[in-house]
PDB file of N, CA and C in Angstrom:
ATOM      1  N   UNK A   1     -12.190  29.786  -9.401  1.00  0.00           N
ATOM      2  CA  UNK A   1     -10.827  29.313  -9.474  1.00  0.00           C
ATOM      3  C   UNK A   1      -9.935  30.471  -9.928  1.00  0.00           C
ATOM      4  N   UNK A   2      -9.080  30.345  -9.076  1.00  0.00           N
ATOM      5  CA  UNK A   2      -8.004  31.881  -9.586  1.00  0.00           C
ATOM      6  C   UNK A   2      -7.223  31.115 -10.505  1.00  0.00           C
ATOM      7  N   UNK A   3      -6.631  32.057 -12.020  1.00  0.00           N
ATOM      8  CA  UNK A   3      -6.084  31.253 -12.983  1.00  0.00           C
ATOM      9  C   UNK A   3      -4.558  31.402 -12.528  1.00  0.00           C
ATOM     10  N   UNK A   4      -3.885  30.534 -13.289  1.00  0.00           N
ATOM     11  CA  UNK A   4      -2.504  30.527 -12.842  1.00  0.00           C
ATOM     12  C   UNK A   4      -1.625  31.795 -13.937  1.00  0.00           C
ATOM     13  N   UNK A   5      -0.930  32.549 -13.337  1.00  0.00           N
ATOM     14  CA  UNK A   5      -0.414  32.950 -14.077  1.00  0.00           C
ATOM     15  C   UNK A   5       1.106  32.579 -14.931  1.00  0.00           C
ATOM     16  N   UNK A   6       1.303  32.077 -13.767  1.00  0.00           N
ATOM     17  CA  UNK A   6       3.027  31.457 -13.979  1.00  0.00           C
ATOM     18  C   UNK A   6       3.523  30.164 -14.882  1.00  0.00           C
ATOM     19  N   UNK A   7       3.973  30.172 -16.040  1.00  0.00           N
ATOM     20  CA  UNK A   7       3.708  28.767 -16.493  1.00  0.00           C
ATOM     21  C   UNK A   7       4.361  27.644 -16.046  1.00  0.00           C
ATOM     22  N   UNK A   8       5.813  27.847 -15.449  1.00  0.00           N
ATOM     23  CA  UNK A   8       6.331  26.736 -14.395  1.00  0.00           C
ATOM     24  C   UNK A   8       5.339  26.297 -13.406  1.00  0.00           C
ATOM     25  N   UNK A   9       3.903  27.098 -13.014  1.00  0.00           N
ATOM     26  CA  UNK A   9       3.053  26.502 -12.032  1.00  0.00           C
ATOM     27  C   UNK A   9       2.441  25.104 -12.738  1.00  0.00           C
ATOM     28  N   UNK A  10       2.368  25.464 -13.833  1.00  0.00           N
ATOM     29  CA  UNK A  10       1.830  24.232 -14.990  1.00  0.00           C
ATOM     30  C   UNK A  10       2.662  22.938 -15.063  1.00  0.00           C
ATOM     31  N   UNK A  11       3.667  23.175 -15.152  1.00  0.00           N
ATOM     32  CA  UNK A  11       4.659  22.425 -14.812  1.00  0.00           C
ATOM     33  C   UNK A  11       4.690  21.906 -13.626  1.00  0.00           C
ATOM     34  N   UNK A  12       4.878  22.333 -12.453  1.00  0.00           N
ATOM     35  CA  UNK A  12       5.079  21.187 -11.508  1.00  0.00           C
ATOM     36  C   UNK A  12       3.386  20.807 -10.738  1.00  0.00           C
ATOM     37  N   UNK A  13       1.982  21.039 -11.427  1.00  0.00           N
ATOM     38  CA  UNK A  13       1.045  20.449 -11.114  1.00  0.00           C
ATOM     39  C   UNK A  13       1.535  19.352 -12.533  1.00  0.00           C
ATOM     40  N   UNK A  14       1.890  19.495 -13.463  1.00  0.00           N
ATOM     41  CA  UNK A  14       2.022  18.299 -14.078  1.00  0.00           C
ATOM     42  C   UNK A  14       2.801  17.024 -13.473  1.00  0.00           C
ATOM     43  N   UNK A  15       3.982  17.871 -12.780  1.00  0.00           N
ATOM     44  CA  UNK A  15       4.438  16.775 -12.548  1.00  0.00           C
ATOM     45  C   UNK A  15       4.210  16.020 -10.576  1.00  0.00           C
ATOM     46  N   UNK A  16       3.608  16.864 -10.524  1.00  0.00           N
ATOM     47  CA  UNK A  16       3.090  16.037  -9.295  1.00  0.00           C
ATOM     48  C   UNK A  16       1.688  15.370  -9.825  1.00  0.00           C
ATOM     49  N   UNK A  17       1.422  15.770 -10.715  1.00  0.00           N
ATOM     50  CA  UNK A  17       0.445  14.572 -11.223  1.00  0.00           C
ATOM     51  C   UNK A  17       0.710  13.067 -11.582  1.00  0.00           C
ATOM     52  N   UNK A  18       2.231  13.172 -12.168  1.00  0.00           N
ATOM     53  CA  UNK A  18       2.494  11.806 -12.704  1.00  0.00           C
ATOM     54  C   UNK A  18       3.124  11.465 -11.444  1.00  0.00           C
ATOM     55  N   UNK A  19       3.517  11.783 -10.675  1.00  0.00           N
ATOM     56  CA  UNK A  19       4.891  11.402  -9.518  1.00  0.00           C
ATOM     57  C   UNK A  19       4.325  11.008  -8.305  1.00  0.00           C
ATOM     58  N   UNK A  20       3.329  11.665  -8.208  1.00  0.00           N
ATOM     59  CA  UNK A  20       2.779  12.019  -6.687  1.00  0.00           C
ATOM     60  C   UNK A  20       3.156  13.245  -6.179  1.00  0.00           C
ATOM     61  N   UNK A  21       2.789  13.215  -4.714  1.00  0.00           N
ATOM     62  CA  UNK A  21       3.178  14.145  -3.869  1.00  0.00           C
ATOM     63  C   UNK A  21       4.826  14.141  -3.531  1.00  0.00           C
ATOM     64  N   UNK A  22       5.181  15.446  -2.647  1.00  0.00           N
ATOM     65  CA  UNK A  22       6.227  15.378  -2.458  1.00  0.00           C
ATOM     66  C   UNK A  22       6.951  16.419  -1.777  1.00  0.00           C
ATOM     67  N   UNK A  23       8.501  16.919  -1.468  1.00  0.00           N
ATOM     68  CA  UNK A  23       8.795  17.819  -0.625  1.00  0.00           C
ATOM     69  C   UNK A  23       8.762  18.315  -1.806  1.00  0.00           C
ATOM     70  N   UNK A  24       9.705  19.968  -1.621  1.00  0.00           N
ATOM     71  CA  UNK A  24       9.417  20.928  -2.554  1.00  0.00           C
ATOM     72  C   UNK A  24      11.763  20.999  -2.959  1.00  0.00           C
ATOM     73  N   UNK A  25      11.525  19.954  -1.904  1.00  0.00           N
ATOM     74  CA  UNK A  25      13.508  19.373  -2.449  1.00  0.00           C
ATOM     75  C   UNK A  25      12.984  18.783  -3.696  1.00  0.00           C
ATOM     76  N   UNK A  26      12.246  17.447  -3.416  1.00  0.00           N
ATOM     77  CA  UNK A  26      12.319  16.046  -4.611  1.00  0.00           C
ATOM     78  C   UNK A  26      11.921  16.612  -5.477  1.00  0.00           C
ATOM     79  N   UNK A  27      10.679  18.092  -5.777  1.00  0.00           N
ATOM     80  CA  UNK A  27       9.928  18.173  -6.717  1.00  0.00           C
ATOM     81  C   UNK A  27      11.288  19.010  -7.566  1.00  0.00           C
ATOM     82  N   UNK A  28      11.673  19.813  -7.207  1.00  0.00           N
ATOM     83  CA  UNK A  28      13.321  20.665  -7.390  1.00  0.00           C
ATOM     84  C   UNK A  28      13.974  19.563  -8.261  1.00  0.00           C
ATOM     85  N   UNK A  29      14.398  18.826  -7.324  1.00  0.00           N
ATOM     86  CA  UNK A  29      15.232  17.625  -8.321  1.00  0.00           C
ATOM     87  C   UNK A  29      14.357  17.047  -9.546  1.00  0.00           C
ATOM     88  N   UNK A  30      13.650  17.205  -9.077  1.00  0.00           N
ATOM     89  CA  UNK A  30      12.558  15.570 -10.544  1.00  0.00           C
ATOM     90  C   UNK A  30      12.782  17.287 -11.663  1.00  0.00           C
ATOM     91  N   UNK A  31      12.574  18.294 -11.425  1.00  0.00           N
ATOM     92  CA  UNK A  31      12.443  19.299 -12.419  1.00  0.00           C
ATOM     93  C   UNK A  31      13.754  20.533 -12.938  1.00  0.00           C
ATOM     94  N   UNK A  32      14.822  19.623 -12.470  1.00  0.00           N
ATOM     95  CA  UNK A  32      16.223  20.561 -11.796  1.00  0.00           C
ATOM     96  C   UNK A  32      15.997  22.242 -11.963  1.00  0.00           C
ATOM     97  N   UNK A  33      15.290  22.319 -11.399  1.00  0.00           N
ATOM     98  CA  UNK A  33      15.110  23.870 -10.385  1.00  0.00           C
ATOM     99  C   UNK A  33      15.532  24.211  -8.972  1.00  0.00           C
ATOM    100  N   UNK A  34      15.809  25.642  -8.963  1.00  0.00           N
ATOM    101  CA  UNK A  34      16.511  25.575  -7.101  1.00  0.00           C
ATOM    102  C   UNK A  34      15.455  25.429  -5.836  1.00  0.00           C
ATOM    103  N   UNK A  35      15.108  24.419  -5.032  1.00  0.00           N
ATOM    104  CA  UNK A  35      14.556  24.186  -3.964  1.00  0.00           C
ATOM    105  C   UNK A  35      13.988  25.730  -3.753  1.00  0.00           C
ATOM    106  N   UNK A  36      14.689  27.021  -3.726  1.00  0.00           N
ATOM    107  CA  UNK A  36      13.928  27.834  -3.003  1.00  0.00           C
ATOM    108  C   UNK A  36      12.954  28.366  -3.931  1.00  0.00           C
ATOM    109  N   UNK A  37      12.876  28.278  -5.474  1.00  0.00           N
ATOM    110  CA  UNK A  37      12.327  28.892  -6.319  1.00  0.00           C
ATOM    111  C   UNK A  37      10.774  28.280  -6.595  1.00  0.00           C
ATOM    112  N   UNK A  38      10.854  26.388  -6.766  1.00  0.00           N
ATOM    113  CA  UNK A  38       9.827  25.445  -6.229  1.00  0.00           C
ATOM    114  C   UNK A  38       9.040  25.839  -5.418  1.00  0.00           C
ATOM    115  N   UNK A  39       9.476  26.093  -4.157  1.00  0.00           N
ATOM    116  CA  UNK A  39       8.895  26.013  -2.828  1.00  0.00           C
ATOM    117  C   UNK A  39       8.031  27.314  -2.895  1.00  0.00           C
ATOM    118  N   UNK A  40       8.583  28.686  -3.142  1.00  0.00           N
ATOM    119  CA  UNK A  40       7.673  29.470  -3.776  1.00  0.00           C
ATOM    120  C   UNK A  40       6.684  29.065  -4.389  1.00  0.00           C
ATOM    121  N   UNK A  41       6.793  28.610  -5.509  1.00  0.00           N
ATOM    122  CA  UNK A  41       5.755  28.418  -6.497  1.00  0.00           C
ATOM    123  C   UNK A  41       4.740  27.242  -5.900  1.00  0.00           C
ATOM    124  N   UNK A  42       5.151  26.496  -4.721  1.00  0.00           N
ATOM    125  CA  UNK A  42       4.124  25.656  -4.038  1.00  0.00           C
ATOM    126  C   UNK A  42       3.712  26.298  -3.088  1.00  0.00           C
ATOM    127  N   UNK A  43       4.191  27.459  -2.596  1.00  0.00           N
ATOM    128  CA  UNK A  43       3.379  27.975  -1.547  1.00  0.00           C
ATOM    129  C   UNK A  43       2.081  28.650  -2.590  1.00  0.00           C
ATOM    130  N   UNK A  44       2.723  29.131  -3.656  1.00  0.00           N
ATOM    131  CA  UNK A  44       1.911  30.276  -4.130  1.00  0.00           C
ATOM    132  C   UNK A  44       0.645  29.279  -4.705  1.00  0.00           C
ATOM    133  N   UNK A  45       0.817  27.859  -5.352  1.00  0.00           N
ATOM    134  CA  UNK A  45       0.159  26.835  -5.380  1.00  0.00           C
ATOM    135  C   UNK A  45      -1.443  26.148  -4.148  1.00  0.00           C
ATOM    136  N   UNK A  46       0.220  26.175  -3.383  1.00  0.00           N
ATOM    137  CA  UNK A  46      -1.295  25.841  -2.029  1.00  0.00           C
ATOM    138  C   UNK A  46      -2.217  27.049  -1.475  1.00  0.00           C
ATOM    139  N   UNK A  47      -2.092  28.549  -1.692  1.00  0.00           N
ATOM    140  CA  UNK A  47      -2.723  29.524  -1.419  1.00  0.00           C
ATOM    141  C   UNK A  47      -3.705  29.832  -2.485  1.00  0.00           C
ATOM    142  N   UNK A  48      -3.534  29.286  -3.389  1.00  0.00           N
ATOM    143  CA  UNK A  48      -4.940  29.245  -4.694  1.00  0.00           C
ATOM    144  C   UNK A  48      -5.306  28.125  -4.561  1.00  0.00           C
ATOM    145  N   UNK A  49      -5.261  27.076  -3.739  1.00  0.00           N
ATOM    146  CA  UNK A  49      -6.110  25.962  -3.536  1.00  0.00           C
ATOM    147  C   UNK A  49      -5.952  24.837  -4.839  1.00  0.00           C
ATOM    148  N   UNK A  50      -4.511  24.760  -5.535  1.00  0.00           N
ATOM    149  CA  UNK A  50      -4.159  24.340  -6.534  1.00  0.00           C
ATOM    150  C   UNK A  50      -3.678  22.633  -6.321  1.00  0.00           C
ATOM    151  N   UNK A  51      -2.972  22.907  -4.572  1.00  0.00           N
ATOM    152  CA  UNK A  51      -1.968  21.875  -3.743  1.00  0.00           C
ATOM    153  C   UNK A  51      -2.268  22.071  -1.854  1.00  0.00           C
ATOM    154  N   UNK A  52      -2.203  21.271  -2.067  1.00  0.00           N
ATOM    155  CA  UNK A  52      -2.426  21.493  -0.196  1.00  0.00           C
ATOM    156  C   UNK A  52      -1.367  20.712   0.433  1.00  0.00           C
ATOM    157  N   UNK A  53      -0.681  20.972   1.289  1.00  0.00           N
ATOM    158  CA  UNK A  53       0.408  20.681   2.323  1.00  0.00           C
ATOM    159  C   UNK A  53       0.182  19.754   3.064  1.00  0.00           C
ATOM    160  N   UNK A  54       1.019  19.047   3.637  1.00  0.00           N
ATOM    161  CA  UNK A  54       1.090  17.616   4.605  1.00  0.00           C
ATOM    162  C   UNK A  54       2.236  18.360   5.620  1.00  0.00           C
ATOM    163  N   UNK A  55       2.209  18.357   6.773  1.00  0.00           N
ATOM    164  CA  UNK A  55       3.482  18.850   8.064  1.00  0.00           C
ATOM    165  C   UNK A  55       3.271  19.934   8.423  1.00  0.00           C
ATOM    166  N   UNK A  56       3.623  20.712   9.491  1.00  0.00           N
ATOM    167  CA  UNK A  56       3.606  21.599  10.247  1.00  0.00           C
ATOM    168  C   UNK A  56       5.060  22.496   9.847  1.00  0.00           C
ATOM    169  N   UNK A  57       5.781  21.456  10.310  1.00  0.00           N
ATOM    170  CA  UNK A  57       7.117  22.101   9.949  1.00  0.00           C
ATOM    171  C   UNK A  57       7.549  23.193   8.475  1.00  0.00           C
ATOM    172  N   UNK A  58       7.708  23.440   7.903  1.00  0.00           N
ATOM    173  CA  UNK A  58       8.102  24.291   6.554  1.00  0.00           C
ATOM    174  C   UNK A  58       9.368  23.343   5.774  1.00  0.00           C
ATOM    175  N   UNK A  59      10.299  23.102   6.720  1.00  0.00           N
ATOM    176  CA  UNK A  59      11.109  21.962   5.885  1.00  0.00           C
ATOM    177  C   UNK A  59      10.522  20.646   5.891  1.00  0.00           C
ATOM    178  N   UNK A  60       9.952  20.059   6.457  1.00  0.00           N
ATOM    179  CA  UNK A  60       9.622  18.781   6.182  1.00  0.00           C
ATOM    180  C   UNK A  60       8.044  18.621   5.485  1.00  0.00           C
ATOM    181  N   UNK A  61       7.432  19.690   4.712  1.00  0.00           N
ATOM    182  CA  UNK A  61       6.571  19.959   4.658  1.00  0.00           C
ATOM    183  C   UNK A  61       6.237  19.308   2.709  1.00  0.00           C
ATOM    184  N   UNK A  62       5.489  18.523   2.814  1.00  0.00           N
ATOM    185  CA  UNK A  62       5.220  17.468   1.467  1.00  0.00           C
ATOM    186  C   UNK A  62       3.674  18.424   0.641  1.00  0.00           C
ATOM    187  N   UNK A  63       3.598  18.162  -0.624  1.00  0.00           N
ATOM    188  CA  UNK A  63       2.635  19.121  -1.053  1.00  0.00           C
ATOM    189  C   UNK A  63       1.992  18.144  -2.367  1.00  0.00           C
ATOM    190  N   UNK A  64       1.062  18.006  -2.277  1.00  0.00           N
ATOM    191  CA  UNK A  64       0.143  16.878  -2.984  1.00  0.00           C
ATOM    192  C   UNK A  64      -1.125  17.933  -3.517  1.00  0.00           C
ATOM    193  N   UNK A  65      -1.522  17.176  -4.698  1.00  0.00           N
ATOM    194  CA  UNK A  65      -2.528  18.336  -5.667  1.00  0.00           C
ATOM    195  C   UNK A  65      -3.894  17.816  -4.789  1.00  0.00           C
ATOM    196  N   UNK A  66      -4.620  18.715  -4.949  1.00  0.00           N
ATOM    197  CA  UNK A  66      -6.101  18.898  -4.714  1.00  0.00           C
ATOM    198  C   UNK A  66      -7.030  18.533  -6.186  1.00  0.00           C
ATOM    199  N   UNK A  67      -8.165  18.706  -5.822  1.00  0.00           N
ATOM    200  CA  UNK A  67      -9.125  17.690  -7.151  1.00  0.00           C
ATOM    201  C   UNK A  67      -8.680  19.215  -7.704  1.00  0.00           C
ATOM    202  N   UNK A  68      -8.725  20.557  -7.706  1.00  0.00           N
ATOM    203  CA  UNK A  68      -8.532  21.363  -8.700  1.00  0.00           C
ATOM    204  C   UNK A  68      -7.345  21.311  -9.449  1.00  0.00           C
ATOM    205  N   UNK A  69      -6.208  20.904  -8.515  1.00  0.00           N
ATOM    206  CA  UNK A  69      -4.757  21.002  -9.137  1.00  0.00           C
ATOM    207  C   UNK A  69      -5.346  19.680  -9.958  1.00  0.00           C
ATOM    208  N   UNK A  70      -5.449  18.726  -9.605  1.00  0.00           N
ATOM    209  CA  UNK A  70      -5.479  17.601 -10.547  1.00  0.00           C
ATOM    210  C   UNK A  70      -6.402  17.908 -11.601  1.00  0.00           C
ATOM    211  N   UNK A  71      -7.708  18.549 -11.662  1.00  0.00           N
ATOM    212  CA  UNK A  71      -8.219  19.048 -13.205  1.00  0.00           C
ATOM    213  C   UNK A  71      -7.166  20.234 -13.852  1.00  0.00           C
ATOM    214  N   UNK A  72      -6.622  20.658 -13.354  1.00  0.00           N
ATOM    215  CA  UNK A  72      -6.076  21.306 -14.253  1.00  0.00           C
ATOM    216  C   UNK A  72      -4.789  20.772 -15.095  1.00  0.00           C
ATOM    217  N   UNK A  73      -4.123  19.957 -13.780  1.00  0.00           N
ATOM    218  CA  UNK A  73      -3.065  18.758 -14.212  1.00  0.00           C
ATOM    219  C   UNK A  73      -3.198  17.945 -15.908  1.00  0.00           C
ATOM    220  N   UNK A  74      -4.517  17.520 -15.400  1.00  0.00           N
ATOM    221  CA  UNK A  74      -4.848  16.508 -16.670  1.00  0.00           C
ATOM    222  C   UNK A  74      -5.673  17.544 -17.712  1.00  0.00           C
ATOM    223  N   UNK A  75      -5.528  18.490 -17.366  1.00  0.00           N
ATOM    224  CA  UNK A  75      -5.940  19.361 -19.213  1.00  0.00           C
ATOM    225  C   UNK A  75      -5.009  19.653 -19.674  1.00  0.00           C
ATOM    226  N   UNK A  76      -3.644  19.853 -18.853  1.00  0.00           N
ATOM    227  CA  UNK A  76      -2.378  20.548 -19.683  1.00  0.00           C
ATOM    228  C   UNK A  76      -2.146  19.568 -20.067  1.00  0.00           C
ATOM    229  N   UNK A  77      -2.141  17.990 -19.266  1.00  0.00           N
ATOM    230  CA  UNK A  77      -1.627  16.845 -20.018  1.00  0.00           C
ATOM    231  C   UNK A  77      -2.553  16.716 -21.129  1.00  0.00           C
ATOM    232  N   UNK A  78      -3.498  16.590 -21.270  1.00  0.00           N
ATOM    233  CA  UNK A  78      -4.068  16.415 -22.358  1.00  0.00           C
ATOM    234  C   UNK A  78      -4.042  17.028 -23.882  1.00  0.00           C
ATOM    235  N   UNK A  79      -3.068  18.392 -23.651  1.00  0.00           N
ATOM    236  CA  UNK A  79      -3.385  19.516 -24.442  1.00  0.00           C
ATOM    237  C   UNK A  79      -2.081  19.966 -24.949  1.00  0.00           C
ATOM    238  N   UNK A  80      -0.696  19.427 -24.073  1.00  0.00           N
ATOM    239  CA  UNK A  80       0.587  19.709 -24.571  1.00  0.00           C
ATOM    240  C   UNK A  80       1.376  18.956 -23.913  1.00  0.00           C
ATOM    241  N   UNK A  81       2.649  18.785 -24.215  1.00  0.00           N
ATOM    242  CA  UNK A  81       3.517  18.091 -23.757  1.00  0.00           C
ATOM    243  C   UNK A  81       5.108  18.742 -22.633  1.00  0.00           C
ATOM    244  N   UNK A  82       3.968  19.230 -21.645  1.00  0.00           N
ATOM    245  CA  UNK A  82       5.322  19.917 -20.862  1.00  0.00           C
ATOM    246  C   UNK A  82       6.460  19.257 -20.306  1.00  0.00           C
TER     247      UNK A  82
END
């Protein structure tokens, strides 16, 4: 498992843990961050096998955790309150 370096990555596997999946707009809004800064951090997400993608398209493109994003999800939840 490659570790995360970024701690906003911690952050939005948390919160697609409690929320669900989602575009990398809604996840922006639920965390008021700018859509393009998110979407980074979910690409950089789904390329460590953290989140994996739903769509073809790039804008309509939804991003839901994998069993790794979700263990790691529920240790930060477990361990602090981001």
């Amino acid at each position: 498992m490659i570790p995360i370096a970024n701690a906003f990555d911690l952050i939005v596997l948390r919160c697609l843990s409690e929320r669900g999946g989602g575009s990398a707009s809604e996840i922006a809004g639920r965390l008021d961050r700018s859509r393009p800064y998110v979407r980074t951090r979910l690409i950089t997400l789904a390329e460590t096998g953290y989140v994996r993608t739903d769509g073809t398209e790039p804008r309509f493109q939804t991003y839901e955790l994998t069993s790794t994003g979700a263990a790691v999800a529920r240790r930060v939840g477990s361990t602090a309150d981001v």
